[in-house]
C-alpha atoms as a PDB file:
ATOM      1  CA  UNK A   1       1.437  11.580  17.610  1.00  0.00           C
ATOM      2  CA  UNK A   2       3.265  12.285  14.156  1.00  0.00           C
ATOM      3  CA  UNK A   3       4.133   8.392  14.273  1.00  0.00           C
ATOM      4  CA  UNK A   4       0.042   7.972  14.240  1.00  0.00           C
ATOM      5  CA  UNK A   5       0.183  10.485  11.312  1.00  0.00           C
ATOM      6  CA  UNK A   6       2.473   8.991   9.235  1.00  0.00           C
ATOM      7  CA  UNK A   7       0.662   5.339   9.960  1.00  0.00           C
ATOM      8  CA  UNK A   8      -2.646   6.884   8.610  1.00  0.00           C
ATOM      9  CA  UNK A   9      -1.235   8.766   5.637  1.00  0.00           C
ATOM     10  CA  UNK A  10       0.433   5.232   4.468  1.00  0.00           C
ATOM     11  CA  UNK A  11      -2.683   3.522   4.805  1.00  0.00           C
ATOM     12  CA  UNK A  12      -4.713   5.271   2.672  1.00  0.00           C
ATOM     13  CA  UNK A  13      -1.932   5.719   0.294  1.00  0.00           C
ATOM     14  CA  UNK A  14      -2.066   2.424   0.042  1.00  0.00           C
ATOM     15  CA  UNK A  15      -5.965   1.996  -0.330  1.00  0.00           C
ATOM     16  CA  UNK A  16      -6.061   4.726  -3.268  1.00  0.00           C
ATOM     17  CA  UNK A  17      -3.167   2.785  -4.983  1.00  0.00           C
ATOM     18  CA  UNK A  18      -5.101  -0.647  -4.864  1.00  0.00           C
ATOM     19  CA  UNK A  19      -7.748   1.416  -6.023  1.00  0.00           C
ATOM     20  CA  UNK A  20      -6.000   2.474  -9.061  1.00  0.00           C
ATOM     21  CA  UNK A  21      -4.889  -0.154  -9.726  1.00  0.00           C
ATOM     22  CA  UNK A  22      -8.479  -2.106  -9.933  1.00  0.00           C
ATOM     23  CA  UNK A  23      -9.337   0.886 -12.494  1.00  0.00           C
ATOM     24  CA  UNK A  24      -6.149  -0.040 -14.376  1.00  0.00           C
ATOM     25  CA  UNK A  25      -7.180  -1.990 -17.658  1.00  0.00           C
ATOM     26  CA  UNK A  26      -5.479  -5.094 -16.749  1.00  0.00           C
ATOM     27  CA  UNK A  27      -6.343  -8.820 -17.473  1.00  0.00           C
ATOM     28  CA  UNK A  28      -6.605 -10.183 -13.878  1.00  0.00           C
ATOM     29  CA  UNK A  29      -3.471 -12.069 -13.053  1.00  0.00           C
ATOM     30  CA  UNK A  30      -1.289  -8.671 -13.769  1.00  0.00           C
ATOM     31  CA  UNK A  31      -3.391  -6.519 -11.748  1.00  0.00           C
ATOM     32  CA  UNK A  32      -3.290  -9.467  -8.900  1.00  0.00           C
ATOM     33  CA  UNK A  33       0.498  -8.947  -9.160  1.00  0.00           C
ATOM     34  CA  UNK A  34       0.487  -5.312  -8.950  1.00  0.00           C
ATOM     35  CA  UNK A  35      -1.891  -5.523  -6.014  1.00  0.00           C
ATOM     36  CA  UNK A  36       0.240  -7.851  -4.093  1.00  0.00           C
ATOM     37  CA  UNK A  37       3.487  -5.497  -4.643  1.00  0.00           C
ATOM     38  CA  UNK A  38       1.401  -2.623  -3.420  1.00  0.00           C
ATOM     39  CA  UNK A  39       0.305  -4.295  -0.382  1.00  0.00           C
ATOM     40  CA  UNK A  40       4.020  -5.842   0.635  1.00  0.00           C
ATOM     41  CA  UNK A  41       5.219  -2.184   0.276  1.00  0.00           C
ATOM     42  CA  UNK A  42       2.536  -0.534   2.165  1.00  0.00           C
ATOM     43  CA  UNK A  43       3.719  -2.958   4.877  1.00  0.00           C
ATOM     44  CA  UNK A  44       7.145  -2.500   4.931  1.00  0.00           C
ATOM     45  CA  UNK A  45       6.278   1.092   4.640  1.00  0.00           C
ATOM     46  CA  UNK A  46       4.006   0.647   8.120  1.00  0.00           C
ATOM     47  CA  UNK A  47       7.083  -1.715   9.691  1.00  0.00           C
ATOM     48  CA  UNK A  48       9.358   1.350   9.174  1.00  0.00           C
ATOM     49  CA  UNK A  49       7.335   3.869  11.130  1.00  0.00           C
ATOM     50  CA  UNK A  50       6.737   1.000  14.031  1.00  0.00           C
ATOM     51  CA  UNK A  51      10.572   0.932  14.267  1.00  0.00           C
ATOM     52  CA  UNK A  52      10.952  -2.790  13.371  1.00  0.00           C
ATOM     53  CA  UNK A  53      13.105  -1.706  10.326  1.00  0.00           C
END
């Protein structure tokens, strides 16, 4: 059950960081960047709880 937890909690850690980061004043290629780096983290993040790591 905590494993579910900790899955949920990282997920929408993740989805309020992409969502600061589209409120970020950024021309669009940086903020592309940034979202990509958030997203690759939130899944190695997710890969850690599942053990794979």
């Amino acid at each position: 059950m905590s494993v579910l937890v900790s899955i949920l909690i990282t997920f929408l850690v993740v989805i309020l960081v992409l969502w600061l980061v589209n409120r970020l004043p950024l021309d669009g290629r940086t903020k592309q960047i940034a979202q990509v780096v958030v997203i690759i983290i939130g899944i190695i993040s997710l890969l850690r709880y599942l053990a794979v790591f």
